[in-house]
PDB file of N, CA and C in Angstrom:
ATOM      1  N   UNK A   1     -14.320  -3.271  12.608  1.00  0.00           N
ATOM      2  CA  UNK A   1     -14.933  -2.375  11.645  1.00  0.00           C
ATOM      3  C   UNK A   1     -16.444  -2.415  11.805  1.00  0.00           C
ATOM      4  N   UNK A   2     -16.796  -1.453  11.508  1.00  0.00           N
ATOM      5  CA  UNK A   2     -18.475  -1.152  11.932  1.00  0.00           C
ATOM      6  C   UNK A   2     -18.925  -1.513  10.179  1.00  0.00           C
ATOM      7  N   UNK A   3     -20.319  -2.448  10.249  1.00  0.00           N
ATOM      8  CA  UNK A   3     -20.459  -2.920   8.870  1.00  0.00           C
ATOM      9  C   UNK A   3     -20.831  -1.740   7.715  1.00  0.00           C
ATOM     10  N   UNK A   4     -20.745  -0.224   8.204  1.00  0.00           N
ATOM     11  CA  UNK A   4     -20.968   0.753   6.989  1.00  0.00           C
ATOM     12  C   UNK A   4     -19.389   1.112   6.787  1.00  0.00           C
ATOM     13  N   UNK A   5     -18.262   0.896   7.694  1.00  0.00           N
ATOM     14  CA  UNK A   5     -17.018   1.212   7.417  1.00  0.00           C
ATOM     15  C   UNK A   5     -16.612  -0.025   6.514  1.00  0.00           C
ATOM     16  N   UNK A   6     -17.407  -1.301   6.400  1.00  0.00           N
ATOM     17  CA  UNK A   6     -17.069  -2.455   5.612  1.00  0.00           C
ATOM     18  C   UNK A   6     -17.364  -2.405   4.846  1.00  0.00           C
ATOM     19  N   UNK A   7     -18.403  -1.862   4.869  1.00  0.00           N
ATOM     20  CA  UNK A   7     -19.129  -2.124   3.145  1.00  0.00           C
ATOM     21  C   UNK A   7     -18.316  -0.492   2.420  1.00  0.00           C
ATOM     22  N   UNK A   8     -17.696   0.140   2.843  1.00  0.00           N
ATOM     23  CA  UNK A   8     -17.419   1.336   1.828  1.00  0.00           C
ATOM     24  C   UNK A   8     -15.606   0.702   1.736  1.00  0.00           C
ATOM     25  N   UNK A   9     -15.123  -0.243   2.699  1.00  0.00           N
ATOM     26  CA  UNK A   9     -13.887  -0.366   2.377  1.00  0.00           C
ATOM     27  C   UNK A   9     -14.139  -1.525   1.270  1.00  0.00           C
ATOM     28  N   UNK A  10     -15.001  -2.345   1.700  1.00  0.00           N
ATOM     29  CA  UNK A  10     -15.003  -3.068   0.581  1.00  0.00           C
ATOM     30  C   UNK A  10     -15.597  -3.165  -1.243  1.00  0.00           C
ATOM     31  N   UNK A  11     -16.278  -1.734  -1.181  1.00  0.00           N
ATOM     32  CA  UNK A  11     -16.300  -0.900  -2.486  1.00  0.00           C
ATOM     33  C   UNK A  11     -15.358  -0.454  -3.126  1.00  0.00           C
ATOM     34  N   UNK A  12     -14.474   0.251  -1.976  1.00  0.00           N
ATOM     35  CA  UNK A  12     -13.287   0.517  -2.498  1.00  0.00           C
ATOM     36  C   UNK A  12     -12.052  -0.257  -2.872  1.00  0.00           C
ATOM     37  N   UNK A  13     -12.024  -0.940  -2.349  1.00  0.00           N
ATOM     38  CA  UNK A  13     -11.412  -2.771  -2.549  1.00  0.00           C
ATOM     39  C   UNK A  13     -11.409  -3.090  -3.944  1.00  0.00           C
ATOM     40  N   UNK A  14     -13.099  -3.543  -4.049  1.00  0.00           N
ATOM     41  CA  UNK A  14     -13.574  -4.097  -5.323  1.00  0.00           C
ATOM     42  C   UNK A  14     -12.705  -2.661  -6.417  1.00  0.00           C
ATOM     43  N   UNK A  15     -12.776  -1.470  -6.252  1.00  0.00           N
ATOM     44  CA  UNK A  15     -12.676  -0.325  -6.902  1.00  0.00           C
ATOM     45  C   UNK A  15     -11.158  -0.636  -7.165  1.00  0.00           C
ATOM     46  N   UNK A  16     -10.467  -0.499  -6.494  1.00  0.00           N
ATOM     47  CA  UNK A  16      -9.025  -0.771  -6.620  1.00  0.00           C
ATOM     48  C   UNK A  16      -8.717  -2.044  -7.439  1.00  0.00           C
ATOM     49  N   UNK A  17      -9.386  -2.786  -7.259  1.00  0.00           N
ATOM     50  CA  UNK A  17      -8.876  -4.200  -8.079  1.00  0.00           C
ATOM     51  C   UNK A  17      -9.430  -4.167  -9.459  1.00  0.00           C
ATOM     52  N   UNK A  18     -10.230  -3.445  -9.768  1.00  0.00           N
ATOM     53  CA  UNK A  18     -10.946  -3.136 -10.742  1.00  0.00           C
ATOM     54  C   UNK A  18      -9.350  -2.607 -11.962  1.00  0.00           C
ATOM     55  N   UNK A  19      -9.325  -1.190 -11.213  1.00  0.00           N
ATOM     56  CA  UNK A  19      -8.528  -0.469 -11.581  1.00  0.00           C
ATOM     57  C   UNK A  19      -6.953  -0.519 -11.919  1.00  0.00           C
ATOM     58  N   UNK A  20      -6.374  -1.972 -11.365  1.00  0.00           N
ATOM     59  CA  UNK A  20      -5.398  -2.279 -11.256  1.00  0.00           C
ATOM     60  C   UNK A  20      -5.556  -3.301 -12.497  1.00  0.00           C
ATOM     61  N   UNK A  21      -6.165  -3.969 -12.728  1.00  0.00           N
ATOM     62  CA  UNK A  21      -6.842  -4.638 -13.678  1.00  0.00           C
ATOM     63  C   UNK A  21      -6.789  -4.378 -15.452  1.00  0.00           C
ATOM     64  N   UNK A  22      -7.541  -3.018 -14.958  1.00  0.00           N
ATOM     65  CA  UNK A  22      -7.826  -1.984 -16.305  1.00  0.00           C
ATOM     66  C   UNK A  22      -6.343  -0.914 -16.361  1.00  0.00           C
ATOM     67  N   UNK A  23      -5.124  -1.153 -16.067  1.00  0.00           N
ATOM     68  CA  UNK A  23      -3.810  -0.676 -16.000  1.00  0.00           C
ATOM     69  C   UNK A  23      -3.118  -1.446 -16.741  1.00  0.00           C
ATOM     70  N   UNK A  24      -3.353  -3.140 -16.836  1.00  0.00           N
ATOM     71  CA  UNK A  24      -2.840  -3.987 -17.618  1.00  0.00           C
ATOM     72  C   UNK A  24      -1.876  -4.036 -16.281  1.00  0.00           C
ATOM     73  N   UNK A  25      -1.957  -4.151 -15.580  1.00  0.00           N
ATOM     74  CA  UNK A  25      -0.771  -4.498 -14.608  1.00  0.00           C
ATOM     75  C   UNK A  25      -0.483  -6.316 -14.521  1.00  0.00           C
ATOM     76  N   UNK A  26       0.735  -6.366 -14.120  1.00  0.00           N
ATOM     77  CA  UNK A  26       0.877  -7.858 -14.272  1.00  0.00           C
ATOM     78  C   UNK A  26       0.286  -8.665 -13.002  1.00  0.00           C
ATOM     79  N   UNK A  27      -0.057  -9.744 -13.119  1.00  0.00           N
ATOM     80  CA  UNK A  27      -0.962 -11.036 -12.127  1.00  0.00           C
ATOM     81  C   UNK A  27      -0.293 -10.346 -10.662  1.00  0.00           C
ATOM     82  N   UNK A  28       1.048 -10.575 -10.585  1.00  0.00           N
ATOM     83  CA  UNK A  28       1.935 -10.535  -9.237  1.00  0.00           C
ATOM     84  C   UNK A  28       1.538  -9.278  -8.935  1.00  0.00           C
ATOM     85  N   UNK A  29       1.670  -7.857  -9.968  1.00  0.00           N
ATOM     86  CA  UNK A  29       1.582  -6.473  -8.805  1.00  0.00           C
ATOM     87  C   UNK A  29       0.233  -6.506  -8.792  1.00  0.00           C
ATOM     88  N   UNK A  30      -0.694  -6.874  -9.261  1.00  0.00           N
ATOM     89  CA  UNK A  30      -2.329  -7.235  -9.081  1.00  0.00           C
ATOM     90  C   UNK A  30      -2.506  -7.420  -7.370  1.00  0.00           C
ATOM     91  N   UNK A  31      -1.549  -8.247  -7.306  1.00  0.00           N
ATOM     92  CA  UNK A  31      -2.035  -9.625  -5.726  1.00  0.00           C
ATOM     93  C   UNK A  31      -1.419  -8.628  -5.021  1.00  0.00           C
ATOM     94  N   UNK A  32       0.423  -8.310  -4.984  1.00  0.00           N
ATOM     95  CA  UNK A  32       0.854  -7.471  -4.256  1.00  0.00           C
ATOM     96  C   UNK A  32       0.137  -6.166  -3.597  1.00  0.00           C
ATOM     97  N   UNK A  33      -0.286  -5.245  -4.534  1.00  0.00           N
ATOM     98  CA  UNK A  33      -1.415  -4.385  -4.344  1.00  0.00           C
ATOM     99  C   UNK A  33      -2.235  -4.212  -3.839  1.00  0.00           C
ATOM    100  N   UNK A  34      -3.017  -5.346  -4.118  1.00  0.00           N
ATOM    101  CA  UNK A  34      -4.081  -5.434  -3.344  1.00  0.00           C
ATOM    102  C   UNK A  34      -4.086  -6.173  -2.095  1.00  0.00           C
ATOM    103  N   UNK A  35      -2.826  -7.021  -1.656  1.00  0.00           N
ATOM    104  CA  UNK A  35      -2.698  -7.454  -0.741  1.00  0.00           C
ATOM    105  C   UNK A  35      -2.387  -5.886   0.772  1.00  0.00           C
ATOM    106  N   UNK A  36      -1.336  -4.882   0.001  1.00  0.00           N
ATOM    107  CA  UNK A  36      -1.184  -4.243   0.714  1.00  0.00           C
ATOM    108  C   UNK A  36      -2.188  -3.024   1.365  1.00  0.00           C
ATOM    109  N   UNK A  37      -3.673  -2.940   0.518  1.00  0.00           N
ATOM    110  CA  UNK A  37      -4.535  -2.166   0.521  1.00  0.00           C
ATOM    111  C   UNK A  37      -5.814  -3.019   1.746  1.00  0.00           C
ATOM    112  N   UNK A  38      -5.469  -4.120   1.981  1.00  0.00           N
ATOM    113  CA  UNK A  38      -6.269  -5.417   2.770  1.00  0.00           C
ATOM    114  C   UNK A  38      -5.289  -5.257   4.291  1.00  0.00           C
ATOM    115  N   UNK A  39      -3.994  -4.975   4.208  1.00  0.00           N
ATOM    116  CA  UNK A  39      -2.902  -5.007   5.172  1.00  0.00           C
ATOM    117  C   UNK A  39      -3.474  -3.508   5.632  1.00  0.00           C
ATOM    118  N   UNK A  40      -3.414  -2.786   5.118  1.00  0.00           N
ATOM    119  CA  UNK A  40      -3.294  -1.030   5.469  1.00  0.00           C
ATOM    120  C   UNK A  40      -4.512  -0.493   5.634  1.00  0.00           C
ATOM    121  N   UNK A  41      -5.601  -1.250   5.323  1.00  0.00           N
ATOM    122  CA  UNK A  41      -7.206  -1.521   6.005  1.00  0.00           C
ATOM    123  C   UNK A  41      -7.308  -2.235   6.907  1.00  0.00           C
ATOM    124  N   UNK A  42      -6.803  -3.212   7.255  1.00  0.00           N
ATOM    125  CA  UNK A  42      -6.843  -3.810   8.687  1.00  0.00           C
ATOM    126  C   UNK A  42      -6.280  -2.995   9.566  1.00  0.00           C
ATOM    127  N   UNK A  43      -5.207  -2.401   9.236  1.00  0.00           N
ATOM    128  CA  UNK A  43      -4.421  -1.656  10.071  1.00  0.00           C
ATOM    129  C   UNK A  43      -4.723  -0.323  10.904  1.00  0.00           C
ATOM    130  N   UNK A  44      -6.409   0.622   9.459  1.00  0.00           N
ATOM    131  CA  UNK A  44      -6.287   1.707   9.910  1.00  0.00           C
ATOM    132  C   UNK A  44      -8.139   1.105  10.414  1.00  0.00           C
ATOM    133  N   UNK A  45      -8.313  -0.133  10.454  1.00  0.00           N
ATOM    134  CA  UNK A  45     -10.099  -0.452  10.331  1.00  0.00           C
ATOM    135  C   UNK A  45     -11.168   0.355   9.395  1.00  0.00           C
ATOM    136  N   UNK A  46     -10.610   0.103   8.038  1.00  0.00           N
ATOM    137  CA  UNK A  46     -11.421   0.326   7.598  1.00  0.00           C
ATOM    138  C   UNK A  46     -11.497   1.806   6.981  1.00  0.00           C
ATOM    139  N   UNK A  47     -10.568   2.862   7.513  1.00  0.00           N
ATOM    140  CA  UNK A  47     -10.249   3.805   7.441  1.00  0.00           C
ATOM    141  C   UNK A  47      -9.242   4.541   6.219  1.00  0.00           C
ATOM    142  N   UNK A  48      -9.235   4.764   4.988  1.00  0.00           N
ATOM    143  CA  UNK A  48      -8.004   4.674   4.586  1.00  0.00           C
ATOM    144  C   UNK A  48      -8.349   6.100   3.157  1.00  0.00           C
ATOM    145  N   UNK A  49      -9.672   6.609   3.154  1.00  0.00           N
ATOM    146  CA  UNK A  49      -9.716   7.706   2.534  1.00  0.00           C
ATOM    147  C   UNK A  49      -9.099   9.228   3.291  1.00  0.00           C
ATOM    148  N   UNK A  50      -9.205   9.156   4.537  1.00  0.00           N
ATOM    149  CA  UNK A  50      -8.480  10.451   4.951  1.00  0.00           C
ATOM    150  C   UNK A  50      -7.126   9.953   6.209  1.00  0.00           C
ATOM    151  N   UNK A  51      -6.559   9.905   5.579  1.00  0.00           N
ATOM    152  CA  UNK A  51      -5.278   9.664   6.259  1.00  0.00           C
ATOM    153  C   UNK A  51      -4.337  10.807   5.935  1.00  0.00           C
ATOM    154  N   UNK A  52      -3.489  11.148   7.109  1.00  0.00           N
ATOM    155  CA  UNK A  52      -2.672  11.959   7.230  1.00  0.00           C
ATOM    156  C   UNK A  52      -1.287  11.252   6.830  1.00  0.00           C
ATOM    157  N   UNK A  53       0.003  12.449   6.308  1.00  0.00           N
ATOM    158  CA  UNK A  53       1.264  11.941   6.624  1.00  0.00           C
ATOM    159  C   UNK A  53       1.953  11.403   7.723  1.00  0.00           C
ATOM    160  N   UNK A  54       1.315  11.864   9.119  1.00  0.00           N
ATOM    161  CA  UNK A  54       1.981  11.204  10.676  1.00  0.00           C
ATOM    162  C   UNK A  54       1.605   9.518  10.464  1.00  0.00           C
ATOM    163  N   UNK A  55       0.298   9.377  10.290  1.00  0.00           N
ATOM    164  CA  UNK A  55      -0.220   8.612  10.264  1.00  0.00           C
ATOM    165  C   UNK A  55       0.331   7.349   8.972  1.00  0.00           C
ATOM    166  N   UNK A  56       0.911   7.654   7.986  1.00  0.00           N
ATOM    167  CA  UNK A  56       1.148   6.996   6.992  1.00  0.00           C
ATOM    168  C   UNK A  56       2.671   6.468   7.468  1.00  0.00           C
ATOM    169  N   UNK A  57       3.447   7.631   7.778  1.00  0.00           N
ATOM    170  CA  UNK A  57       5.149   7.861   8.102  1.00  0.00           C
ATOM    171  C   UNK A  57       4.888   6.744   9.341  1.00  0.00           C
ATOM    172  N   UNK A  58       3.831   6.935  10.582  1.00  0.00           N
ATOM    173  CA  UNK A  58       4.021   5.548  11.662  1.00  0.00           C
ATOM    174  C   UNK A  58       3.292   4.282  11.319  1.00  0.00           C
ATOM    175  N   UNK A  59       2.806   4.087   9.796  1.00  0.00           N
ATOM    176  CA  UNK A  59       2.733   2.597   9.863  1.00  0.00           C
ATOM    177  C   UNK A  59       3.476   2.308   8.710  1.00  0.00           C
ATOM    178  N   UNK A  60       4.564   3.335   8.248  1.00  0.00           N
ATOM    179  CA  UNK A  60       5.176   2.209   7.338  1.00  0.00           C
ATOM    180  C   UNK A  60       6.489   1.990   8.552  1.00  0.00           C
ATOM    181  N   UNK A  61       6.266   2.882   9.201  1.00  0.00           N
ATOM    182  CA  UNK A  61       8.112   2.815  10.328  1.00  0.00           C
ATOM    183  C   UNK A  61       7.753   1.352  10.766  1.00  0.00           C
ATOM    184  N   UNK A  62       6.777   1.209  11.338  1.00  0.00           N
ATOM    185  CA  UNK A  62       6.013  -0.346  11.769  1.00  0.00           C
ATOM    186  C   UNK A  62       6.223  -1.285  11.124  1.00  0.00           C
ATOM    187  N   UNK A  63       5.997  -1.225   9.672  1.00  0.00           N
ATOM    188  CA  UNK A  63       5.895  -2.038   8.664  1.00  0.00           C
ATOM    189  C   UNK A  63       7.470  -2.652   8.598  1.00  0.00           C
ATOM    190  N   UNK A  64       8.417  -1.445   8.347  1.00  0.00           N
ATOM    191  CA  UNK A  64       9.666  -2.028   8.111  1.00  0.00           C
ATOM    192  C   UNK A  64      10.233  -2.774   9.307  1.00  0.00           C
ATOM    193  N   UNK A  65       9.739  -2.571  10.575  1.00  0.00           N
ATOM    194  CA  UNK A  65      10.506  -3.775  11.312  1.00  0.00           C
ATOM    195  C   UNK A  65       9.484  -4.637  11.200  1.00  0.00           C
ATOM    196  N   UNK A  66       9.081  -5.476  10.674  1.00  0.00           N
ATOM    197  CA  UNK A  66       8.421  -6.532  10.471  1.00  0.00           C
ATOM    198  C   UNK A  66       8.629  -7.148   9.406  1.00  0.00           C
ATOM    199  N   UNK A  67       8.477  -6.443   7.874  1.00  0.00           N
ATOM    200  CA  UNK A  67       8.433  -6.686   7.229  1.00  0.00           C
ATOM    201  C   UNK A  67       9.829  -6.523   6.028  1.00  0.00           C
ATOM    202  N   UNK A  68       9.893  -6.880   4.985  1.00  0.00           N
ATOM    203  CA  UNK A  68      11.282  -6.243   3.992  1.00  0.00           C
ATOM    204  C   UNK A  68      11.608  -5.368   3.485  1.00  0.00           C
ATOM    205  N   UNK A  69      12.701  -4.803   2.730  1.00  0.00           N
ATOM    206  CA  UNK A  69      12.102  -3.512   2.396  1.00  0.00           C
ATOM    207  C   UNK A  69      11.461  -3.709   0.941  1.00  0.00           C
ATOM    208  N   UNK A  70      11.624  -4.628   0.451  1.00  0.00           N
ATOM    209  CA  UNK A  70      10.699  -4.416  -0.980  1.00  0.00           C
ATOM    210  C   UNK A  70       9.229  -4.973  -0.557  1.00  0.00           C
ATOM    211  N   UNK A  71       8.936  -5.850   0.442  1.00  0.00           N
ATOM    212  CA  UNK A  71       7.667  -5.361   1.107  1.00  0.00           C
ATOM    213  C   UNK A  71       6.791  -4.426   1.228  1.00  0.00           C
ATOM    214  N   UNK A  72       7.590  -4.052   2.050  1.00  0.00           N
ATOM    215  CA  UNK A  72       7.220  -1.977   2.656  1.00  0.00           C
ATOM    216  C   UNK A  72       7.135  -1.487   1.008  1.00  0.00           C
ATOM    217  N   UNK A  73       7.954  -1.356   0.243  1.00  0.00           N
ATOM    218  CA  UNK A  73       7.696  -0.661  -1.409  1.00  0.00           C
ATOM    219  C   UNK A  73       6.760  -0.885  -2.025  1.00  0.00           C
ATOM    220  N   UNK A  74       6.002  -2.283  -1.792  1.00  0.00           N
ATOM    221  CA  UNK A  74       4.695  -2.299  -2.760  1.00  0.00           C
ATOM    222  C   UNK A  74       3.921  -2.197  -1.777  1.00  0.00           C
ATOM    223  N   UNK A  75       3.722  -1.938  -0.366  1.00  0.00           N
ATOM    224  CA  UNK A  75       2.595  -1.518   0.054  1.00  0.00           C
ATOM    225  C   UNK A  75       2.414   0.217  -0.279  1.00  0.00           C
ATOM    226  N   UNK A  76       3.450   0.397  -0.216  1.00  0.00           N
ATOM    227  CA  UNK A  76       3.667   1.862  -0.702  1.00  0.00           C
ATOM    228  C   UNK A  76       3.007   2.352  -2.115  1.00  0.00           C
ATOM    229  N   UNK A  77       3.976   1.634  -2.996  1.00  0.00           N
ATOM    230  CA  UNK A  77       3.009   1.712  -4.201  1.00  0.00           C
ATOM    231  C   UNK A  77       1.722   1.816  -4.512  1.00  0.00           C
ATOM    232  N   UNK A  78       1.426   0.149  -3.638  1.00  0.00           N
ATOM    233  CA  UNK A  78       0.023  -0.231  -3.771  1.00  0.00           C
ATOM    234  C   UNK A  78      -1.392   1.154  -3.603  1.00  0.00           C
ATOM    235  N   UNK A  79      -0.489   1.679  -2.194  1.00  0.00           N
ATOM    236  CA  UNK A  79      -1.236   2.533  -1.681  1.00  0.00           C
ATOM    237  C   UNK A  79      -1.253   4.470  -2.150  1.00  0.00           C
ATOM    238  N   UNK A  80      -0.366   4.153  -3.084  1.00  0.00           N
ATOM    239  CA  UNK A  80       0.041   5.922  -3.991  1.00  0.00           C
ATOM    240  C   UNK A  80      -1.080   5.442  -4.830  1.00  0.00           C
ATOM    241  N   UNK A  81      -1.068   4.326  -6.013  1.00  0.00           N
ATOM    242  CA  UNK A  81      -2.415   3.570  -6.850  1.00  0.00           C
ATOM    243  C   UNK A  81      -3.287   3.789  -6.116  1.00  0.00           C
ATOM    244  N   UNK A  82      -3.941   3.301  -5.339  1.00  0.00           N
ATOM    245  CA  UNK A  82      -5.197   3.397  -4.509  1.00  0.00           C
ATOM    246  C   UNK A  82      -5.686   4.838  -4.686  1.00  0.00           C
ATOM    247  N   UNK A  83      -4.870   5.769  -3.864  1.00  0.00           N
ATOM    248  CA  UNK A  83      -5.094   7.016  -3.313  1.00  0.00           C
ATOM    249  C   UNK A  83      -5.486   7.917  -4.754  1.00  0.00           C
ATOM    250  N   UNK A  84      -4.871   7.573  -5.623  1.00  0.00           N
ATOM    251  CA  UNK A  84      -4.401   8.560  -7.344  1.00  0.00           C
ATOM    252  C   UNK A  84      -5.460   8.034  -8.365  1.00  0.00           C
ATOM    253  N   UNK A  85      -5.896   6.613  -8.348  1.00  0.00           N
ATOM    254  CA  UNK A  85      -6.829   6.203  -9.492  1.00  0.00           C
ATOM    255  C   UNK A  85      -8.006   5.554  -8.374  1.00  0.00           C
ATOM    256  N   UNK A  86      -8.073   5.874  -7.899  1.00  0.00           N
ATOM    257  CA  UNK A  86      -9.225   4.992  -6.574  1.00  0.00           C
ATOM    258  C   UNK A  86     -10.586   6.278  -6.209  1.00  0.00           C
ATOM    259  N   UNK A  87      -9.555   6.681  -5.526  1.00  0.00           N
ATOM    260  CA  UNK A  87      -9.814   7.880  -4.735  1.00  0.00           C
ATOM    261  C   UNK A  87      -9.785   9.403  -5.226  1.00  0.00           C
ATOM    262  N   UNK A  88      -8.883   9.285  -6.138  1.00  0.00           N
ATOM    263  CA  UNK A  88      -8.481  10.540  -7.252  1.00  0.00           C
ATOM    264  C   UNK A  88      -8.333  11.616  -5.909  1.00  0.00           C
ATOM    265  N   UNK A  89      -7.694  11.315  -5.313  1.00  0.00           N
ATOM    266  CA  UNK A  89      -6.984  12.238  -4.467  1.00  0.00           C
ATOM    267  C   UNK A  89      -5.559  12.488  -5.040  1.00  0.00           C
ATOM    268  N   UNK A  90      -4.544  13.719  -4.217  1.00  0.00           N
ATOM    269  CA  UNK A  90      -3.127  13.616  -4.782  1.00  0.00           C
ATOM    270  C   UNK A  90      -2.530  12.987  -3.218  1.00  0.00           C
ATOM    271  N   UNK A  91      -0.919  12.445  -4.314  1.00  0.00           N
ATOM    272  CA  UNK A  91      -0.459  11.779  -2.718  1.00  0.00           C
ATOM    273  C   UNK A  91       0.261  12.714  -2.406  1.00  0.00           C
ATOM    274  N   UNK A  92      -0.116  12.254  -0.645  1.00  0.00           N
ATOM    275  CA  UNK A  92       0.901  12.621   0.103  1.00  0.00           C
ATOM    276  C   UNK A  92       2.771  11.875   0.064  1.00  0.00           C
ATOM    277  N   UNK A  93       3.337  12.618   0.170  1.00  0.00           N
ATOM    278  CA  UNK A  93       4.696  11.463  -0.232  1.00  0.00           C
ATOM    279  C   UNK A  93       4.938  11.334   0.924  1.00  0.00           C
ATOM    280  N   UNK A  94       5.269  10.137   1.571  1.00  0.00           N
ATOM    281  CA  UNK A  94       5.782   9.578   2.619  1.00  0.00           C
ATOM    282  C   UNK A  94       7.427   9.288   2.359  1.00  0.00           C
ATOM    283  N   UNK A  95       8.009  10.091   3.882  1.00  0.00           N
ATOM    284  CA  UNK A  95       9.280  10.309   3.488  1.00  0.00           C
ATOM    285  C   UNK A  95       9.999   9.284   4.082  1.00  0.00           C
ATOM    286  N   UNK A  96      10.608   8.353   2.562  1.00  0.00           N
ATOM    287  CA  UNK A  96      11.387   7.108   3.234  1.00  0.00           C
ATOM    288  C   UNK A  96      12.524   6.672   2.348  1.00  0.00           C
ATOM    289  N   UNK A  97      13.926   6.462   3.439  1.00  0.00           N
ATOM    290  CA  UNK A  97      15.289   6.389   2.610  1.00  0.00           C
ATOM    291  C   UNK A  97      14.931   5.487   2.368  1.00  0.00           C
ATOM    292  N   UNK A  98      16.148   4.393   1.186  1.00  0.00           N
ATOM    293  CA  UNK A  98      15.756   3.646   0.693  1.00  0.00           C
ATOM    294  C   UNK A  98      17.408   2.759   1.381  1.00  0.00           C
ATOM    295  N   UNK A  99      17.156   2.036   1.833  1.00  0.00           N
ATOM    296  CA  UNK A  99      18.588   1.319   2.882  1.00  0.00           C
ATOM    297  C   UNK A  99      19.806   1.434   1.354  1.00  0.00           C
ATOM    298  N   UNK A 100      20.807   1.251   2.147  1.00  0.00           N
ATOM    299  CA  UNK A 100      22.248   1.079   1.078  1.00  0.00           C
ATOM    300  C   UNK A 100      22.112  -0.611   0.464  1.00  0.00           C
ATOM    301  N   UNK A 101      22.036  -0.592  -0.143  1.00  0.00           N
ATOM    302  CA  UNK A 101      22.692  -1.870  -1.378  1.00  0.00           C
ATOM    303  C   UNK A 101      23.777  -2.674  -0.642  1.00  0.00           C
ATOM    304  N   UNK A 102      23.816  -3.364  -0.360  1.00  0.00           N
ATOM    305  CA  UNK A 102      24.691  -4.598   0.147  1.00  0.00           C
ATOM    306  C   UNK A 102      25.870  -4.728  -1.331  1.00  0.00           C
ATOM    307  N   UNK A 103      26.530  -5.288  -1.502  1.00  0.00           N
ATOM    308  CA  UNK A 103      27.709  -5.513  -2.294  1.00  0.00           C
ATOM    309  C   UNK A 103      28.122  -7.002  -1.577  1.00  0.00           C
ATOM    310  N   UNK A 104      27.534  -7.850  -2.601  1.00  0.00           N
ATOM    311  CA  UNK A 104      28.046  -9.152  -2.533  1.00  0.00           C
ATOM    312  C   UNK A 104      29.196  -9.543  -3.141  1.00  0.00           C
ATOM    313  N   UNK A 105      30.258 -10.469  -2.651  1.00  0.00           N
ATOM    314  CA  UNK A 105      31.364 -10.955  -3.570  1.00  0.00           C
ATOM    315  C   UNK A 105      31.292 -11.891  -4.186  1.00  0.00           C
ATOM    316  N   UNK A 106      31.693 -11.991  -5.124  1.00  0.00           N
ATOM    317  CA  UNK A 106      31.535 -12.860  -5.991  1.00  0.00           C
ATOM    318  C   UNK A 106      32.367 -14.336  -5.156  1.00  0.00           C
ATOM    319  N   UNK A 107      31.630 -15.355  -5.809  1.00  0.00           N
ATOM    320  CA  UNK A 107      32.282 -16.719  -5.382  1.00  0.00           C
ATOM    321  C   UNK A 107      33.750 -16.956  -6.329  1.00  0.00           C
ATOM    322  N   UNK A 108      34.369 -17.740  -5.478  1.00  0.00           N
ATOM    323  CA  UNK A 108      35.626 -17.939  -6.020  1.00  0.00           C
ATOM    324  C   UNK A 108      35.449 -19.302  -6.578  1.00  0.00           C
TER     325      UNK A 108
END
């Protein structure tokens, strides 16, 4: 990251945590959140006010083989918050099934 792409991601950072804050959101989606807005800034360097849907759709496809899927969901989240009270942009929806539910049996 070039240090004027740092210093505006990290305004926006501070901005987001601010805002997540002033939501009353709980400690955990606080960290989650903002963890995924630190993940998805490393990812785009720094880059994360004009992003496209190609661009969103190939790093969460990324994300899910790496990561879980309730992972992948709060970076998602994290990053609809960001974009909506941050940025006061509207989101783009990133189009993603949500896997089938497993069905565990019960122990005998």
């Amino acid at each position: 990251m070039t240090p004027s792409i740092e210093l505006q991601f990290n305004h926006y950072y501070t901005q987001h945590c601010k805002h997540l804050k002033l939501q009353g959101l709980q400690p955990k989606t606080i960290d989650a959140y903002s963890r995924a807005i630190r993940r998805i800034g490393e990812h785009f360097q720094g880059h994360l006010d004009n992003l496209s849907q190609e661009q969103l759709v190939d790093y969460f496809y990324d994300l899910l083989n790496r990561l879980s899927w309730s992972a992948v969901k709060l970076d998602l989240y994290g990053l609809k918050f960001f974009y909506t009270h941050v940025l006061h942009k509207s989101w783009v929806d990133v189009p993603m099934v949500k896997p089938p539910r497993c069905t565990r049996i019960p122990d005998m």
